[in-house]
PDB file of N, CA and C in Angstrom:
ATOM      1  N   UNK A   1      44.298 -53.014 -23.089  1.00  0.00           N
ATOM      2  CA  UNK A   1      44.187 -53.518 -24.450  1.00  0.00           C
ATOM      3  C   UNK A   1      45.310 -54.541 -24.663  1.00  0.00           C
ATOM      4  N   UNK A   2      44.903 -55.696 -25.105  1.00  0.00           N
ATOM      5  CA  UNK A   2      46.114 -56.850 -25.339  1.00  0.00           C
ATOM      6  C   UNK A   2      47.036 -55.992 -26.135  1.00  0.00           C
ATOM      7  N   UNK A   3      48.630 -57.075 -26.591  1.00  0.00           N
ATOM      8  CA  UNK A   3      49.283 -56.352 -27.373  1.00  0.00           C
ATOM      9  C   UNK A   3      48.778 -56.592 -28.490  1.00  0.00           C
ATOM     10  N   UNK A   4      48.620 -57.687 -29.336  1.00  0.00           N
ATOM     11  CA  UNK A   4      48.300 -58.032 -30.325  1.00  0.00           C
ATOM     12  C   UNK A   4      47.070 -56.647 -30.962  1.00  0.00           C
ATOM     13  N   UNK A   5      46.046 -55.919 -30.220  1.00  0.00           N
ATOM     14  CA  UNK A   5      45.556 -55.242 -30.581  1.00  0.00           C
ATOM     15  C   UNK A   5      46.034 -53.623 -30.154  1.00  0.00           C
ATOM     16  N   UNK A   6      46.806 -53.746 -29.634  1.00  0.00           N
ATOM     17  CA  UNK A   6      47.490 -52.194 -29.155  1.00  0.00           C
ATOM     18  C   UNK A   6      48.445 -52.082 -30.752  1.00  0.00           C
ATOM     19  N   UNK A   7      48.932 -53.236 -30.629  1.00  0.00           N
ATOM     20  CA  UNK A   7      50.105 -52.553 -32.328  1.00  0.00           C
ATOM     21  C   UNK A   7      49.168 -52.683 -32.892  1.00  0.00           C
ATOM     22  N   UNK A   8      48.246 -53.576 -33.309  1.00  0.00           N
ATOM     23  CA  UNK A   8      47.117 -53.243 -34.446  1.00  0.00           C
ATOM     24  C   UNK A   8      46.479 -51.359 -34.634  1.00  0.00           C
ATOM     25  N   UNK A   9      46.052 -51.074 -33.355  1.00  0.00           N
ATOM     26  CA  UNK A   9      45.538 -49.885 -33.474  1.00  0.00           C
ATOM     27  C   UNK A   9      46.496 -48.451 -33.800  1.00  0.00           C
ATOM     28  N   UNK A  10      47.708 -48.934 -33.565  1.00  0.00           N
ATOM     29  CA  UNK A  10      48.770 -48.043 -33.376  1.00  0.00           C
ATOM     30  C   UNK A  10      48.883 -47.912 -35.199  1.00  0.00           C
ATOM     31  N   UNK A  11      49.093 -49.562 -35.540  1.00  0.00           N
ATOM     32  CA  UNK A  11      49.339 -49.508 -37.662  1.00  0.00           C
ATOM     33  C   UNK A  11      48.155 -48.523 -37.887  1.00  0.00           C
ATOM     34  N   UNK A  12      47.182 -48.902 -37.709  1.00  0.00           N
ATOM     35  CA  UNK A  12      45.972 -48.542 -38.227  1.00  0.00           C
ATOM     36  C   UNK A  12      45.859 -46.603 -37.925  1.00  0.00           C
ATOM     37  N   UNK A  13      46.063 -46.547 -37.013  1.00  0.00           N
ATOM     38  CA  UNK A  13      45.804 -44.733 -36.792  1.00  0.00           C
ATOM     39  C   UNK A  13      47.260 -43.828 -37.569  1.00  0.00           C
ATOM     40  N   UNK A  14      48.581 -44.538 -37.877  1.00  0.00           N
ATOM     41  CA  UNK A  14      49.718 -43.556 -38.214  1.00  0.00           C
ATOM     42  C   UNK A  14      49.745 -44.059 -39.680  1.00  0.00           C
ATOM     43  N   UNK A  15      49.571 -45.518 -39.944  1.00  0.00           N
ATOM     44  CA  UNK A  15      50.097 -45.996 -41.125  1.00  0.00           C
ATOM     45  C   UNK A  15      48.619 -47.018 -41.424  1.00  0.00           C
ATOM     46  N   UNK A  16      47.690 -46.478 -41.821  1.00  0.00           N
ATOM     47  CA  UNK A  16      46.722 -47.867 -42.555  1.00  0.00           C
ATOM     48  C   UNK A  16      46.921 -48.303 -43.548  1.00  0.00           C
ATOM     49  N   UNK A  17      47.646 -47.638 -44.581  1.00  0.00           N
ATOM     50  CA  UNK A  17      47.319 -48.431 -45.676  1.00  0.00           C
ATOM     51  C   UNK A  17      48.767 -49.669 -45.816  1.00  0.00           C
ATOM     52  N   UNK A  18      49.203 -49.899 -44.339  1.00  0.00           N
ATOM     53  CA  UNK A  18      50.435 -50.798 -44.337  1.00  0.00           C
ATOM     54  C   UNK A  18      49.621 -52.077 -43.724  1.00  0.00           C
ATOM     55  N   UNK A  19      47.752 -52.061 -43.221  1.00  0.00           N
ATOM     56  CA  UNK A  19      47.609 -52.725 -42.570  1.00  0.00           C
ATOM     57  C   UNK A  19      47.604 -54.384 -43.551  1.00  0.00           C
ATOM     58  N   UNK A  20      48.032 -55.478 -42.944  1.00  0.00           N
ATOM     59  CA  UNK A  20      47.793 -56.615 -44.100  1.00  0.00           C
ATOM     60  C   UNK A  20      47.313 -57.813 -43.357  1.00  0.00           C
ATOM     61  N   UNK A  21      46.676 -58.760 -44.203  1.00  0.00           N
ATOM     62  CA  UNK A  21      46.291 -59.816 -43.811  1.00  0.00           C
ATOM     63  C   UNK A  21      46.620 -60.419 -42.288  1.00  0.00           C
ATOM     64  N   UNK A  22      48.044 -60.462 -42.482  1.00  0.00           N
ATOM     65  CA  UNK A  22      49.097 -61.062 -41.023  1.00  0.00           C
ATOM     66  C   UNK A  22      48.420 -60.117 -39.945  1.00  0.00           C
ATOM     67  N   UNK A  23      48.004 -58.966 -40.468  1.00  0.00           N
ATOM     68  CA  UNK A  23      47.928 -58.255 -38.935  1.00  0.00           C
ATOM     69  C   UNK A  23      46.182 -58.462 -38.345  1.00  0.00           C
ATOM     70  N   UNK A  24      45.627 -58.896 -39.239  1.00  0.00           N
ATOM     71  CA  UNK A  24      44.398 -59.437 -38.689  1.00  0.00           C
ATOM     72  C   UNK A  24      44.210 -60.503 -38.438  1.00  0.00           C
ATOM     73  N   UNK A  25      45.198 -61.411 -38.726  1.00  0.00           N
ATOM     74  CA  UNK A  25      45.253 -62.919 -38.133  1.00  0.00           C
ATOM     75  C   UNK A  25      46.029 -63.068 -37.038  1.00  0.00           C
ATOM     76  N   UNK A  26      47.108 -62.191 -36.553  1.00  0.00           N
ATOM     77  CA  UNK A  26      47.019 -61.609 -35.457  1.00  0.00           C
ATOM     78  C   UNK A  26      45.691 -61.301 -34.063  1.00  0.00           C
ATOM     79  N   UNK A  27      44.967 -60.901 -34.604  1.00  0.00           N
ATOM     80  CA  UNK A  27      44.159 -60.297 -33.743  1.00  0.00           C
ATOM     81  C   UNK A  27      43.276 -61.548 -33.619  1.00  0.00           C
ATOM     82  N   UNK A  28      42.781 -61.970 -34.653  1.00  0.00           N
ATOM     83  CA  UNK A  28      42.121 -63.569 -34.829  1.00  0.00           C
ATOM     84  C   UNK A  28      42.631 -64.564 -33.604  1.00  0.00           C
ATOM     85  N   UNK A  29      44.344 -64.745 -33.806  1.00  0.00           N
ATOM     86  CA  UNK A  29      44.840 -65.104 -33.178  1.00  0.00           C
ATOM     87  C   UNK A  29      44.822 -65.199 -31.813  1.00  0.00           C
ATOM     88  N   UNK A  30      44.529 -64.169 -31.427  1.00  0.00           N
ATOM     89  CA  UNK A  30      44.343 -63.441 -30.300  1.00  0.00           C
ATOM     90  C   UNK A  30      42.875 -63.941 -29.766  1.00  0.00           C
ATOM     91  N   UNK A  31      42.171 -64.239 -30.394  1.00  0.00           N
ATOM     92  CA  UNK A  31      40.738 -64.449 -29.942  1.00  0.00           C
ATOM     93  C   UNK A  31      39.906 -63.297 -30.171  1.00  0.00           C
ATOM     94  N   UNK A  32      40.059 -62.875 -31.452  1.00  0.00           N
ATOM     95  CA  UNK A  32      38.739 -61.374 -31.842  1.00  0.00           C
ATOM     96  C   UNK A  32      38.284 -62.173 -32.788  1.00  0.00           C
ATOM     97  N   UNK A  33      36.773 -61.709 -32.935  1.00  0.00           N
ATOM     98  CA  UNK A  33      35.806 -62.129 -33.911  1.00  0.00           C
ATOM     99  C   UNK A  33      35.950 -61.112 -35.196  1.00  0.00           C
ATOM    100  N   UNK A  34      35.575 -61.439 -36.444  1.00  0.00           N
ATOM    101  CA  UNK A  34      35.673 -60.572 -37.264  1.00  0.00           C
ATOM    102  C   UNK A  34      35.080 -59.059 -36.968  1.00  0.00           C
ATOM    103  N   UNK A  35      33.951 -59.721 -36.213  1.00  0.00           N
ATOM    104  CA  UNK A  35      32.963 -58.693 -35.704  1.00  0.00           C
ATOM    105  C   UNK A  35      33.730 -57.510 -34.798  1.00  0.00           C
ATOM    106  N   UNK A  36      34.379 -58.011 -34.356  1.00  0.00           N
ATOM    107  CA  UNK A  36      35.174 -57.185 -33.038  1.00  0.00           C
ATOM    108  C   UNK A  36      36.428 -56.465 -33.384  1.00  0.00           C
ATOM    109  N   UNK A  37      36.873 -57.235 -34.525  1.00  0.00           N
ATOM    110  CA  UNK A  37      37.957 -56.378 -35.434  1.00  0.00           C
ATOM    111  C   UNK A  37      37.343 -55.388 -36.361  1.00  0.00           C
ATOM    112  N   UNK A  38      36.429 -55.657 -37.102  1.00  0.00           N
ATOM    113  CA  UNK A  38      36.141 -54.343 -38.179  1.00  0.00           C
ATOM    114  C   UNK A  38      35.244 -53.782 -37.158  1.00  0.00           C
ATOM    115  N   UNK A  39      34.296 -53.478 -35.889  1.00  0.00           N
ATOM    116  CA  UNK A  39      34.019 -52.593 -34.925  1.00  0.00           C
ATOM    117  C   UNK A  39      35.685 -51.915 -34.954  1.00  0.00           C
ATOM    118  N   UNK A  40      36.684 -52.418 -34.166  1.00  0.00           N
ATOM    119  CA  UNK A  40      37.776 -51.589 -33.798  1.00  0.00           C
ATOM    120  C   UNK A  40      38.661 -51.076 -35.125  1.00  0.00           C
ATOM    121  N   UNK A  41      38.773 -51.251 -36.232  1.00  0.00           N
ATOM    122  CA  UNK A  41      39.127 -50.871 -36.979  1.00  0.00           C
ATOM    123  C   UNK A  41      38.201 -49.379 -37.620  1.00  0.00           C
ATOM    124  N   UNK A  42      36.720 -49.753 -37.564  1.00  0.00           N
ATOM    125  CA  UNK A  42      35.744 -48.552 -37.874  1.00  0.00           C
ATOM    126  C   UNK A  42      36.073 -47.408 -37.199  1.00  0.00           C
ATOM    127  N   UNK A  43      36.129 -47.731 -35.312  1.00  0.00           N
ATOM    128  CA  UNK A  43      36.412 -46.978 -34.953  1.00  0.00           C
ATOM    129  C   UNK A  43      37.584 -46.221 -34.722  1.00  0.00           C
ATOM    130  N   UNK A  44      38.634 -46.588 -34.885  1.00  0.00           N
ATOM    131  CA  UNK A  44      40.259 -46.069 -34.693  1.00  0.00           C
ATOM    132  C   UNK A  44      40.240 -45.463 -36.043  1.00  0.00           C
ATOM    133  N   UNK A  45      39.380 -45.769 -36.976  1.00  0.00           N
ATOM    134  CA  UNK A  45      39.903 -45.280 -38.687  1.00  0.00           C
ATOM    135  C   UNK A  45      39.025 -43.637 -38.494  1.00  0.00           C
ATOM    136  N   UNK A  46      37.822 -43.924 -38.030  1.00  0.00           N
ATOM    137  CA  UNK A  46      36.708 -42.854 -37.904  1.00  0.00           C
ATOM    138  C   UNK A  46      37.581 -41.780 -37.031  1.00  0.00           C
ATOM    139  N   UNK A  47      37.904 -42.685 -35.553  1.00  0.00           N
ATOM    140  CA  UNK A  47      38.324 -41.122 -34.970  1.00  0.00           C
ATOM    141  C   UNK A  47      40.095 -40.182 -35.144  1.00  0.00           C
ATOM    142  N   UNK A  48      40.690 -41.374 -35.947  1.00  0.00           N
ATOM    143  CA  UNK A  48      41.938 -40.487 -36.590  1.00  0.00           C
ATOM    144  C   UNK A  48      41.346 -39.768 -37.142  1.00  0.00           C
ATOM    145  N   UNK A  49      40.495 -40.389 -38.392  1.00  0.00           N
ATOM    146  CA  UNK A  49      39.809 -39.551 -39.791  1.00  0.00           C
ATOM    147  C   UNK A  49      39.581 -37.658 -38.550  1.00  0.00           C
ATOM    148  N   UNK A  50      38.734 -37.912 -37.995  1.00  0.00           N
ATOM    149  CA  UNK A  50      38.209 -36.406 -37.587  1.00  0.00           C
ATOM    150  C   UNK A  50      39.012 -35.713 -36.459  1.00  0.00           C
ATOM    151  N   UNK A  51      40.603 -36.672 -35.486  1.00  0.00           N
ATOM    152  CA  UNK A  51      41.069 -36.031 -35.056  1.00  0.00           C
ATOM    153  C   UNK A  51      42.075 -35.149 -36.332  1.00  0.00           C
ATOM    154  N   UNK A  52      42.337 -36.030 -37.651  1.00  0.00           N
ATOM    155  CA  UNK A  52      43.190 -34.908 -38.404  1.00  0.00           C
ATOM    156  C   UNK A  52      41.448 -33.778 -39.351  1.00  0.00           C
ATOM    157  N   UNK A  53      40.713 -33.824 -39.233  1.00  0.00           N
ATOM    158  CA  UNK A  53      40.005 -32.921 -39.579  1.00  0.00           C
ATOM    159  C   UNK A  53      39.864 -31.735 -38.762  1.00  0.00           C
ATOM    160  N   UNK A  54      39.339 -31.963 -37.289  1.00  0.00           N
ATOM    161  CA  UNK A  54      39.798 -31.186 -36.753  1.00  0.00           C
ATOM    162  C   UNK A  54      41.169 -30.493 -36.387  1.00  0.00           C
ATOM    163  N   UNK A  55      42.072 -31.179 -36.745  1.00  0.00           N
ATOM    164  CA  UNK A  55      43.707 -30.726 -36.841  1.00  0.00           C
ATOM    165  C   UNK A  55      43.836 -29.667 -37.712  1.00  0.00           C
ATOM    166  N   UNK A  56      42.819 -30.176 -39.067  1.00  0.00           N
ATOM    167  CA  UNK A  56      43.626 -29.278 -40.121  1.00  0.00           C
ATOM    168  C   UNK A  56      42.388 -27.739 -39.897  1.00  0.00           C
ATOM    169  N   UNK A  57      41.031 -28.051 -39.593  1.00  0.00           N
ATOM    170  CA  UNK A  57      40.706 -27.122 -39.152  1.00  0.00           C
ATOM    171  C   UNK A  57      41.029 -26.110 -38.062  1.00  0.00           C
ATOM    172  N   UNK A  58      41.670 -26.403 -37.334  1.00  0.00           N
ATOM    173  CA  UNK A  58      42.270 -25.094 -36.053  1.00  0.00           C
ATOM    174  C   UNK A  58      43.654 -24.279 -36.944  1.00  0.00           C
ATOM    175  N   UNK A  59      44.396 -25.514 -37.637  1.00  0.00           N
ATOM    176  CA  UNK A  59      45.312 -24.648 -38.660  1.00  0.00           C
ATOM    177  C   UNK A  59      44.967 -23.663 -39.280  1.00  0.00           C
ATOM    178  N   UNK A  60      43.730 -24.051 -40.311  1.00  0.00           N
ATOM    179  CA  UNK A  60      42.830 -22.888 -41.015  1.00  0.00           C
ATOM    180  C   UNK A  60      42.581 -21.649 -40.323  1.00  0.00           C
ATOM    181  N   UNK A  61      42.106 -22.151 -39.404  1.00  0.00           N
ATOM    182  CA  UNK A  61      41.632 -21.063 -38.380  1.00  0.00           C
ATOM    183  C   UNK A  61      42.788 -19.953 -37.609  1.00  0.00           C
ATOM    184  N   UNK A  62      43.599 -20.135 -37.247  1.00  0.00           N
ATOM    185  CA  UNK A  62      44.822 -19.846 -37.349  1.00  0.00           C
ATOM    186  C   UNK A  62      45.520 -18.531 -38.338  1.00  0.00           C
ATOM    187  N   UNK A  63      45.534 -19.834 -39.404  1.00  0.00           N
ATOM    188  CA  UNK A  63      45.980 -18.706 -40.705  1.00  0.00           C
ATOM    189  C   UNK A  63      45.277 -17.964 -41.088  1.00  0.00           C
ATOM    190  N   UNK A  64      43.278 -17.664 -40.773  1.00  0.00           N
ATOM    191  CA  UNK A  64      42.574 -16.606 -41.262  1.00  0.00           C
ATOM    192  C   UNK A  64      42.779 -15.495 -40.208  1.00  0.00           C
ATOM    193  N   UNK A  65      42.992 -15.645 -38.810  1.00  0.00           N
ATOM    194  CA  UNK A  65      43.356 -14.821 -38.264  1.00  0.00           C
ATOM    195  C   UNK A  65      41.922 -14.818 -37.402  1.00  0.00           C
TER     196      UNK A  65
END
């Protein structure tokens, strides 16, 4: 994965709502199509989203015993 899209994915999975303009003109920069950025953004947002769902579910699970 270039860098330009390795720190992109890195903002995007710990910290999204820091992601900003600069960091998609970045990737632009880089030679991604819009198309190819909101694909990789869908997906890095989707599979944090359900690795912390499943996170918080094994916790649950856990504490019911």
């Amino acid at each position: 994965m270039p860098a330009a899209a390795h720190d992109y994915a890195q903002k995007v999975r710990r910290h999204a709502y820091k992601v900003v303009d600069r960091d998609v003109e970045s990737l632009r920069a880089a030679g991604w199509s819009d198309d190819e950025i909101f694909e990789l953004t869908v997906a890095l947002a989707l599979g944090e989203g359900m690795f912390r769902l499943e996170h918080a579910q094994r916790l649950v699970d856990e504490v019911r015993g």
